[in-house]
Protein backbone atom coordinates (compact mmCIF):
# COMPACT_ATOMS: atom_id res chain seq x y z
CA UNK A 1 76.31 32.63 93.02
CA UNK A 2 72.68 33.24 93.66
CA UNK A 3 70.54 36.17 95.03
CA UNK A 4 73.24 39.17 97.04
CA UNK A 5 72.75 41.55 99.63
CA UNK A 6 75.02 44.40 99.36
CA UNK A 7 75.69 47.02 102.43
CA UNK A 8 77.60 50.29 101.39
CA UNK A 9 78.47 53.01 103.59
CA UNK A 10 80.08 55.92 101.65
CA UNK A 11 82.34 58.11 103.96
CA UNK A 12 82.04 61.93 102.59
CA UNK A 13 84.68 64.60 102.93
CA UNK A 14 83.89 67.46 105.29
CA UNK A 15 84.33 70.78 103.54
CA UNK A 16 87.97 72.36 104.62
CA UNK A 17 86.25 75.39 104.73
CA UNK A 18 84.05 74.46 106.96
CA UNK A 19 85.52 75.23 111.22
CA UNK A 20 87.50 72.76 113.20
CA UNK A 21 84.39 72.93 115.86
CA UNK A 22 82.16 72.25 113.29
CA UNK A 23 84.13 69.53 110.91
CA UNK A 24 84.22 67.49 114.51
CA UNK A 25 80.53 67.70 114.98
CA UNK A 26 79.40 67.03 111.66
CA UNK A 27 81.75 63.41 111.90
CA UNK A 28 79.48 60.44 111.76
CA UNK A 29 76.41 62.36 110.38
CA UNK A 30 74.44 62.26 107.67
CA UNK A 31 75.50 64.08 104.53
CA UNK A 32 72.57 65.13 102.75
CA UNK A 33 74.35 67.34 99.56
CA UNK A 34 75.17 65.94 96.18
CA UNK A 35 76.22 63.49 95.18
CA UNK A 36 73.17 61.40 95.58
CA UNK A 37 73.03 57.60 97.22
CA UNK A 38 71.50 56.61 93.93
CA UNK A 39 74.77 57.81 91.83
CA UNK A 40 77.78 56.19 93.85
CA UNK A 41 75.58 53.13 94.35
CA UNK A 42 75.23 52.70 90.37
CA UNK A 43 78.97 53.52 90.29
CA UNK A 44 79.80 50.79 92.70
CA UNK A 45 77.62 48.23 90.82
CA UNK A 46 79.12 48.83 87.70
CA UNK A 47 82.84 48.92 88.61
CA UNK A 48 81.82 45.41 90.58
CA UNK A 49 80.37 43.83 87.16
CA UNK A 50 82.38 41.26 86.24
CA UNK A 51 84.68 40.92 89.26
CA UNK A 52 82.52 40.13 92.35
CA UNK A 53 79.19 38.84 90.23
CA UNK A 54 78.14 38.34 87.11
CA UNK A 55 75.80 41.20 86.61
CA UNK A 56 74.39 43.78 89.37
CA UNK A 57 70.74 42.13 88.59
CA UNK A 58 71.77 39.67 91.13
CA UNK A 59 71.30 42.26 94.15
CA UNK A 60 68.34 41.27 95.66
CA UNK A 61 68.90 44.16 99.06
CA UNK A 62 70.63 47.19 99.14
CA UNK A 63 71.70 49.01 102.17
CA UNK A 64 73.72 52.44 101.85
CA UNK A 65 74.63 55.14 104.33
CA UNK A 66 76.65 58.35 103.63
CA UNK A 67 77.72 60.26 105.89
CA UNK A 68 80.75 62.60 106.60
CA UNK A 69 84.45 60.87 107.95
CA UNK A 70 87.36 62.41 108.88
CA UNK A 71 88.67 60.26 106.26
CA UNK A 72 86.71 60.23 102.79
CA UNK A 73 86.49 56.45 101.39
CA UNK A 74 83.49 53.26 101.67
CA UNK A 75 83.09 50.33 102.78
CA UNK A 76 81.12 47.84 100.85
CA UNK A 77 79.90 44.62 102.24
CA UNK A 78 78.74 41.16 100.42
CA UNK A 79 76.40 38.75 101.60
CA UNK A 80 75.20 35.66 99.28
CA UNK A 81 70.87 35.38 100.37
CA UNK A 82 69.77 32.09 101.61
């Protein structure tokens, strides 16, 4: 496997304390508190070391999103570069 583009979009958890009116409106947009991109991006990399490539050097393009879901979770997409 050569060069890989990886998409990530990292679903956050909306605060419980936060108002019903205001957990609804805040679904689908960006979430802009810690942790940052950077972090869970590294994490992802090196929990897929081994298993999906060889080594994270072979991500060539990165795409990540976070944002706040009504459920808390990601979704991580792998593309092999032509």
């Amino acid at each position: 496997m050569g060069a890989l583009e990886v998409e990530i979009s990292f679903m956050m958890p909306i605060p419980k304390s936060w108002s019903n009116v205001k957990r609804q409106q805040m679904v689908g947009e960006y979430h802009t508190k810690k942790p940052d991109a950077d972090n869970l991006v590294k994490g992802v990399f090196d929990a897929l070391n081994k298993l999906v490539w060889q080594d994270d050097n072979q991500v060539a393009k990165v795409t990540t999103v976070k944002s706040y879901g009504e459920v808390s979770g990601m979704e991580i997409v792998i593309k092999e570069l032509k």
